[in-house]
Protein backbone atom coordinates (compact mmCIF):
# COMPACT_ATOMS: atom_id res chain seq x y z
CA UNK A 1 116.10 67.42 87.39
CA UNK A 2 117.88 68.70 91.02
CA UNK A 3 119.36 71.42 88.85
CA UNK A 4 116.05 72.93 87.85
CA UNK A 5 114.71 72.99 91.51
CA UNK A 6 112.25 75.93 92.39
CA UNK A 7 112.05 77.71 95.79
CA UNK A 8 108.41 79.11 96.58
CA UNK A 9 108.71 81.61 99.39
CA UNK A 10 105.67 82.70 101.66
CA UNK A 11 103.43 80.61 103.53
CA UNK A 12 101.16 78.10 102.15
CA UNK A 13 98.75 76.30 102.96
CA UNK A 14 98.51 72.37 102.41
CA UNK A 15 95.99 73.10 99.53
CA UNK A 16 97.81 76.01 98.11
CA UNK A 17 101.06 73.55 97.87
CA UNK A 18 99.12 71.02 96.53
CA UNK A 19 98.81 73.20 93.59
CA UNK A 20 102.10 74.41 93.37
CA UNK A 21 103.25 70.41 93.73
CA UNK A 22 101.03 69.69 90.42
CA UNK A 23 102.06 72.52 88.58
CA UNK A 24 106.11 71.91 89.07
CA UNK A 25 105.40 68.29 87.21
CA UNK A 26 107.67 66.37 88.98
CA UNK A 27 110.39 68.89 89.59
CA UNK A 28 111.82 69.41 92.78
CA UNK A 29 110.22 71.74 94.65
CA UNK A 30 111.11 73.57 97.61
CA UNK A 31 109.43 76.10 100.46
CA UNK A 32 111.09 78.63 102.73
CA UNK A 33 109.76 81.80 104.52
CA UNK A 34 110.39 85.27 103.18
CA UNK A 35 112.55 85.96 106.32
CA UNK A 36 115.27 83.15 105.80
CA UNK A 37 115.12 81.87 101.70
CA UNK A 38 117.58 79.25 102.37
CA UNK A 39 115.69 77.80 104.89
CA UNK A 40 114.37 74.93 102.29
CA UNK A 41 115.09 71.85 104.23
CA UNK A 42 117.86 69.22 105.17
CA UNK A 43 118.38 68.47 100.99
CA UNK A 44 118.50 72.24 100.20
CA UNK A 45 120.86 72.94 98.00
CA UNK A 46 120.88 76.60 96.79
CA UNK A 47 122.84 75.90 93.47
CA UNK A 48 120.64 74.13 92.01
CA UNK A 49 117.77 76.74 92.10
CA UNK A 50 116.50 77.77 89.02
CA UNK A 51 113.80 79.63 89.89
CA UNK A 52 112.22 81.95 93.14
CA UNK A 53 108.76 82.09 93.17
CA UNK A 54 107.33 85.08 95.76
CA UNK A 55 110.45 87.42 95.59
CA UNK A 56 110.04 90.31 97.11
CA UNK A 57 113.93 92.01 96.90
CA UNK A 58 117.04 91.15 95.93
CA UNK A 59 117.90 89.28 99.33
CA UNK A 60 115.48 86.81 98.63
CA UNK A 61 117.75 86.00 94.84
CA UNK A 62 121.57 86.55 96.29
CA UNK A 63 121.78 83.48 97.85
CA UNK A 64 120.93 81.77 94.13
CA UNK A 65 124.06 81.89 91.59
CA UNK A 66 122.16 79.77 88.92
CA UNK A 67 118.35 81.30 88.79
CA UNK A 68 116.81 82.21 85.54
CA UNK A 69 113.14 83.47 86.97
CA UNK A 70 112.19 85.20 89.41
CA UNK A 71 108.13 85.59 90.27
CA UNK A 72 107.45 88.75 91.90
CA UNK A 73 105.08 88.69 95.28
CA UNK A 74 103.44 91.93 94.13
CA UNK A 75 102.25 93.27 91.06
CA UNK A 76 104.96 96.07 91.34
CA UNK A 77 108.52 95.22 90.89
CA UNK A 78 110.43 98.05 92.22
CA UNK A 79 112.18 96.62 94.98
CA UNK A 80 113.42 93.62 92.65
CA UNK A 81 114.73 95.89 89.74
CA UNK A 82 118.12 96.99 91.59
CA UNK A 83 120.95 97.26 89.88
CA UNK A 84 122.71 94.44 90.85
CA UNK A 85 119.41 92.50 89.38
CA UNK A 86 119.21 93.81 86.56
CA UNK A 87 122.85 93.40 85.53
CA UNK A 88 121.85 89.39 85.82
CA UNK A 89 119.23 89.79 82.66
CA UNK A 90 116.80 87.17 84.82
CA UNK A 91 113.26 86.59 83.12
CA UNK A 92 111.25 88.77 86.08
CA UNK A 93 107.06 88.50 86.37
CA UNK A 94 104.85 89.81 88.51
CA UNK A 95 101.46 89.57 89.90
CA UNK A 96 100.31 92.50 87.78
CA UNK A 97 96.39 92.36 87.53
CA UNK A 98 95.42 90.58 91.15
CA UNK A 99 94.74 94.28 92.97
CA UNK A 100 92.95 95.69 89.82
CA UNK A 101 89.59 94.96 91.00
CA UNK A 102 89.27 96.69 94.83
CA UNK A 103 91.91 99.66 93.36
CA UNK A 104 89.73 100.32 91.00
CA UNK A 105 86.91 100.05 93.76
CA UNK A 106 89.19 101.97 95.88
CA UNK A 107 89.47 105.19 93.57
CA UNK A 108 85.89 105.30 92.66
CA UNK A 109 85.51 105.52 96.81
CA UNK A 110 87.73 108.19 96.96
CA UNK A 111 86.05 109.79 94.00
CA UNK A 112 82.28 109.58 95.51
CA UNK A 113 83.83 110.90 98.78
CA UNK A 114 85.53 114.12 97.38
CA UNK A 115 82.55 114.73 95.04
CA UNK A 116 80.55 114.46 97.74
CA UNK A 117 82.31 115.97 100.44
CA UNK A 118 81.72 113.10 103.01
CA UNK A 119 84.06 113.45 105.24
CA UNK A 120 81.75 116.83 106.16
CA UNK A 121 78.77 114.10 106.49
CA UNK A 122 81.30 112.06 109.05
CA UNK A 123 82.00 114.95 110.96
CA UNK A 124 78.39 115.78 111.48
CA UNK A 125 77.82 112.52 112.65
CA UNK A 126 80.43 112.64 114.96
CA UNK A 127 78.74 115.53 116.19
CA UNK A 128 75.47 114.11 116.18
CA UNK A 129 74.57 117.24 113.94
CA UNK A 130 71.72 116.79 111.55
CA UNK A 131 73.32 118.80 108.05
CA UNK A 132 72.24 118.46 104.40
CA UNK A 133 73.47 120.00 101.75
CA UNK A 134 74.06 119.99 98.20
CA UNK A 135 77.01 118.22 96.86
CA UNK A 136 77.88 116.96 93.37
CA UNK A 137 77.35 113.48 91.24
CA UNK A 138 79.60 111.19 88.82
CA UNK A 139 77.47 110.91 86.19
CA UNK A 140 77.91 113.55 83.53
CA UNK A 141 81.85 114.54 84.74
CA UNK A 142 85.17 113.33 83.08
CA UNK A 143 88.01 110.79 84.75
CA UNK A 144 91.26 111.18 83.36
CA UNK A 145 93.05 107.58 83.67
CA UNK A 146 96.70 108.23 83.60
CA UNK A 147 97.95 104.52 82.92
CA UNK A 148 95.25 102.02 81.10
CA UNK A 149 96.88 99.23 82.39
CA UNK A 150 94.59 96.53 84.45
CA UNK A 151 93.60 98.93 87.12
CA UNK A 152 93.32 101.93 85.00
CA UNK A 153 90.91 99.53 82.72
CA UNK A 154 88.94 97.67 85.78
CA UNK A 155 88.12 101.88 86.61
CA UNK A 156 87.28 102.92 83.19
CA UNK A 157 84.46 100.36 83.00
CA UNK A 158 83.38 101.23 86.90
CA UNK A 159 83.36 104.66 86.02
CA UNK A 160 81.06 104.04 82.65
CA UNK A 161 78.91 102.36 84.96
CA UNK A 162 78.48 105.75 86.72
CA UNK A 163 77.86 107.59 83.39
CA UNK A 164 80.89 108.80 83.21
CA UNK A 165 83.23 109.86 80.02
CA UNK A 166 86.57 108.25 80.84
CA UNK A 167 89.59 109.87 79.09
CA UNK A 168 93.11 107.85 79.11
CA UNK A 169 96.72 108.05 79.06
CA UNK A 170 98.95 105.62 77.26
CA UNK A 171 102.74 105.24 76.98
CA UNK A 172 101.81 102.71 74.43
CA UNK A 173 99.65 103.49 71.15
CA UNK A 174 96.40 102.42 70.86
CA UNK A 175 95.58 102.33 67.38
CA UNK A 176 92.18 100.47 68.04
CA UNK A 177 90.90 102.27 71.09
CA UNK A 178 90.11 100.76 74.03
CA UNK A 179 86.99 99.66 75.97
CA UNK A 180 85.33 102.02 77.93
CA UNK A 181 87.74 104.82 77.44
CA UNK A 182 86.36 107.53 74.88
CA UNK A 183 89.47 109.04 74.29
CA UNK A 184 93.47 108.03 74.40
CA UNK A 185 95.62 110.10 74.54
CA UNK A 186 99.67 110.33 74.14
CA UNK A 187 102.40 110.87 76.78
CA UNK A 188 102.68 114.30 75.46
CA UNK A 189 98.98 115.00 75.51
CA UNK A 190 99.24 115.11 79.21
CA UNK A 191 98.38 118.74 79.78
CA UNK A 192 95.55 118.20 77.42
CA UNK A 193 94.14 115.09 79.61
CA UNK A 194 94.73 117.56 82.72
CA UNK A 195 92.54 120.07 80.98
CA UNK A 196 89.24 118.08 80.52
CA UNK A 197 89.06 115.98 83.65
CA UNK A 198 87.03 116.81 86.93
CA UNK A 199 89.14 113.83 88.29
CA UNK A 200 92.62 112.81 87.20
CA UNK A 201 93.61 109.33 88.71
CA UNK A 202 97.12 108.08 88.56
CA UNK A 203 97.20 103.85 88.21
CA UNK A 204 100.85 104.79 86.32
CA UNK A 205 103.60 102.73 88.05
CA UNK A 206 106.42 104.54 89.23
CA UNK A 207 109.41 104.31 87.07
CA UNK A 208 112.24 106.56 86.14
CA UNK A 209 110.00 108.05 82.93
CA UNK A 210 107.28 108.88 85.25
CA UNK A 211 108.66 110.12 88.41
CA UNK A 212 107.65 113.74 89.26
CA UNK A 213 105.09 113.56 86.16
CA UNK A 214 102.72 115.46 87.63
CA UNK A 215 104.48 119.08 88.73
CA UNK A 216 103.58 122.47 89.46
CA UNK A 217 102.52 123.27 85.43
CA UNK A 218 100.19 120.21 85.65
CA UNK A 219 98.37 121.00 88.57
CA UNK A 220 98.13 124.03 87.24
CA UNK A 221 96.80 123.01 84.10
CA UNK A 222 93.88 121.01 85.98
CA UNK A 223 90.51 122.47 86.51
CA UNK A 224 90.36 124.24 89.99
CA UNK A 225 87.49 122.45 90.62
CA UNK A 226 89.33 119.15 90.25
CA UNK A 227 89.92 116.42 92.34
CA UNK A 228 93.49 114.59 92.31
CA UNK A 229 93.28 110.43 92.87
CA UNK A 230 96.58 108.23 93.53
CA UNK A 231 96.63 104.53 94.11
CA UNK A 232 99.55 103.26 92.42
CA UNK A 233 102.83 104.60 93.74
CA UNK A 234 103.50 107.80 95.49
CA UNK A 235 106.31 109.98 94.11
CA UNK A 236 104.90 110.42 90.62
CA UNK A 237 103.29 113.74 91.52
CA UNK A 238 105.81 115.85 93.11
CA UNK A 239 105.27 116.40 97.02
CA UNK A 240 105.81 120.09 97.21
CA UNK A 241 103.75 120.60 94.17
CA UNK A 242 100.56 118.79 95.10
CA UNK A 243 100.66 120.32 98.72
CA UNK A 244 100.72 123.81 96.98
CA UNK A 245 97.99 123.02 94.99
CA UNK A 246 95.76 121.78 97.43
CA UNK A 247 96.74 124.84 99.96
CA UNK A 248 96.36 127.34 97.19
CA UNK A 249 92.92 125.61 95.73
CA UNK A 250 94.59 125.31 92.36
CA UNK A 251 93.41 122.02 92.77
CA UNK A 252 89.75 120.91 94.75
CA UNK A 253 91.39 118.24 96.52
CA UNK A 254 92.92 114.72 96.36
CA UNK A 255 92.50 111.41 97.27
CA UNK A 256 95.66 109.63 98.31
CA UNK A 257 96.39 105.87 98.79
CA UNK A 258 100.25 105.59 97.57
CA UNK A 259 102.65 108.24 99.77
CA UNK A 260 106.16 109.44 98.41
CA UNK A 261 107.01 108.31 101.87
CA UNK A 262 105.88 105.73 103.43
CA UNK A 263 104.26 105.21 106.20
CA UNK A 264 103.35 108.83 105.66
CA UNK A 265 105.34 110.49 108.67
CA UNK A 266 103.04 112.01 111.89
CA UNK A 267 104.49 115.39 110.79
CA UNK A 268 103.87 115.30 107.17
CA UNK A 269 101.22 118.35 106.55
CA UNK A 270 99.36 116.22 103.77
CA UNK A 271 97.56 114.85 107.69
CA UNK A 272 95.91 118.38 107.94
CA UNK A 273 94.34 119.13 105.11
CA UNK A 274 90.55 119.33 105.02
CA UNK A 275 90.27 118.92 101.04
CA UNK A 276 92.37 115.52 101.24
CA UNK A 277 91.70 111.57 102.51
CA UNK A 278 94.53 109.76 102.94
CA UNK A 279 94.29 105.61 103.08
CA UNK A 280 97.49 103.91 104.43
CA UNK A 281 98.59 102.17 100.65
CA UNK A 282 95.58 99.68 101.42
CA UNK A 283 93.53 99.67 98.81
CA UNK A 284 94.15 96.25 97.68
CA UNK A 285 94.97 94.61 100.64
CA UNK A 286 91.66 92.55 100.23
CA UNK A 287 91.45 88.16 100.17
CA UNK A 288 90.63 88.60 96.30
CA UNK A 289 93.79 90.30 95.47
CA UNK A 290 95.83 87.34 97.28
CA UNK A 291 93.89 84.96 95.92
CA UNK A 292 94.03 86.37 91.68
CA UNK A 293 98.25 86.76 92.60
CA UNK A 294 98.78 83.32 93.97
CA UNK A 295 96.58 82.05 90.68
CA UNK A 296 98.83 84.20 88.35
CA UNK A 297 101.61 82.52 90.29
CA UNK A 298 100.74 78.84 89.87
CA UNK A 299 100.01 79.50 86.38
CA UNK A 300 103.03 81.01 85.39
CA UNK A 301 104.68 77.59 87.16
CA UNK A 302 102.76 76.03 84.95
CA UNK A 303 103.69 77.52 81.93
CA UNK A 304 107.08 76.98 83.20
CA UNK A 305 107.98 73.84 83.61
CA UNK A 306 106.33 73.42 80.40
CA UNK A 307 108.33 75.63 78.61
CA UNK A 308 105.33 78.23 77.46
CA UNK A 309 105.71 81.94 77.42
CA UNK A 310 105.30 83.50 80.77
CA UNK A 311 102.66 85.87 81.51
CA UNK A 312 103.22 89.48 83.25
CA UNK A 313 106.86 89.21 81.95
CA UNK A 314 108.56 92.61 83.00
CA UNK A 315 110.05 95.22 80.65
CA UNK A 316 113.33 95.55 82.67
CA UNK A 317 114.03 98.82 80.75
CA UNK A 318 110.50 100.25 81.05
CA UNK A 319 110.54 99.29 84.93
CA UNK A 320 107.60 97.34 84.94
């Protein structure tokens, strides 16, 4: 049993290691904060951990000769798929699924805000300058989901709430369809997607296949009267693209949680633009999201130590 030992890092709660207790079944179990992994207690023994729950790079796994699993902290696994990880083939998962909700929330913000022009409602207020005018609606416009993964899904139903039509992208063939989306289309679609939607909205994660996906013959193929929405990873749509097509109005505008860079630099001109809102990468830093990933965690333990098929197993090829 010592040799299938699990480390949990993080901190937790006396309830929330309750759980994790019960769901090892009698295997030993051991805590340690993110700074210092091997900081398990005076019977730590790093060799015989099996498994890191809470991993959040590959310093939290060199310290472990003999692990098989690793549980991601976050539902994106970037910072874990380094080379040096990969070439040890470990089962990785992730907490794909526990931000869907408020992202999805988040871009249909961003989307009311743009299509409304709010921030020109917050600067009259700040003003204390009484100024209507007419601005636009949801209902009746297209969202191009580029990604139907949970977020991308969570949004298409929002956005058929708002009487919407919802058109997706998929790396993966749909032969059935999905709910809510009207339309699916193929990787090499794109520019077609582009075409139709008032709002394009990029839940994609970043991997090598979609980095600088969006480029200066995308935003060109856009409407000019379209709005550009990014909550998932920066770096997907190329920097120097996107800030010529919001400077040249080839685009309307964009809404912009996830940066290239990050924290988005004091100097970087993205700060200036009228015709953009930028969110510091915090639209799912909300209790829920902690919550869902710390429920996808225990169950995966669960499944685990009872040798059942892991959920939000990553495609270590695909990059997520």
């Amino acid at each position: 049993m010592q040799d299938t030992a699990i480390l949990v890092l993080g901190e937790h709660g006396p309830e929330r290691r309750e759980r994790l207790v019960t769901a090892a079944a009698g295997r030993p179990l051991w805590f340690a904060p993110h700074s210092d992994p091997t900081a398990g207690g005076a019977d730590f023994d790093p060799a015989h951990v099996r498994a890191v729950l809470g991993a959040g790079g590959p310093a939290h796994l060199d310290p472990f000769p003999n692990v098989d699993w690793v549980h991601g902290a976050a539902a994106g696994v970037n910072a874990l798929l380094t080379p040096e990880v990969l070439e040890r083939r470990l089962t990785i998962t992730s907490a794909a699924g526990n931000g869907a909700v408020p992202l999805a929330e988040h871009a249909l913000m961003l989307m009311l805000m743009l299509n409304r022009d709010a921030l020109r409602w917050l600067a009259a207020q700040r003003e204390r300058r009484w100024e209507r005018f007419t601005h636009g609606e949801l209902a009746g416009s297209t969202v191009g989901i580029i990604g139907l993964g949970h977020s991308g899904m969570d949004l298409a139903a929002k956005a058929k709430a708002c009487h919407m039509r919802v058109v997706g992208l998929a790396r993966t063939p749909r032969p059935g369809g999905a709910d809510n989306v009207d339309r699916i289309y193929a990787v090499e679609q794109l520019h077609d997607l582009l075409a139709e939607s008032d709002f394009v909205v990029m839940t994609a994660p970043y991997t090598p296949s979609t980095r600088g996906l969006l480029g200066a013959a995308e935003f060109a193929a856009m409407k000019p009267s379209a709005f550009y929405i990014c909550f998932s990873r920066g770096g997907i749509a190329d920097d120097d693209a996107l800030l010529a097509a919001l400077r040249e109005g080839i685009i309307a505008g964009a809404g912009l949680d996830a940066h290239a860079e990050e924290p988005l630099p004091p100097e970087s001109p993205f700060w200036d633009l009228e015709n953009v809102i930028i969110t510091p990468h915090n639209g799912a830093t909300s209790p829920g999201t902690g919550a869902r990933g710390f429920d996808i965690m225990v169950e995966n333990l669960t499944r685990y130590t009872a040798g059942e098929p892991l959920r939000n197993v990553v495609d270590q090829d695909a990059g997520y």
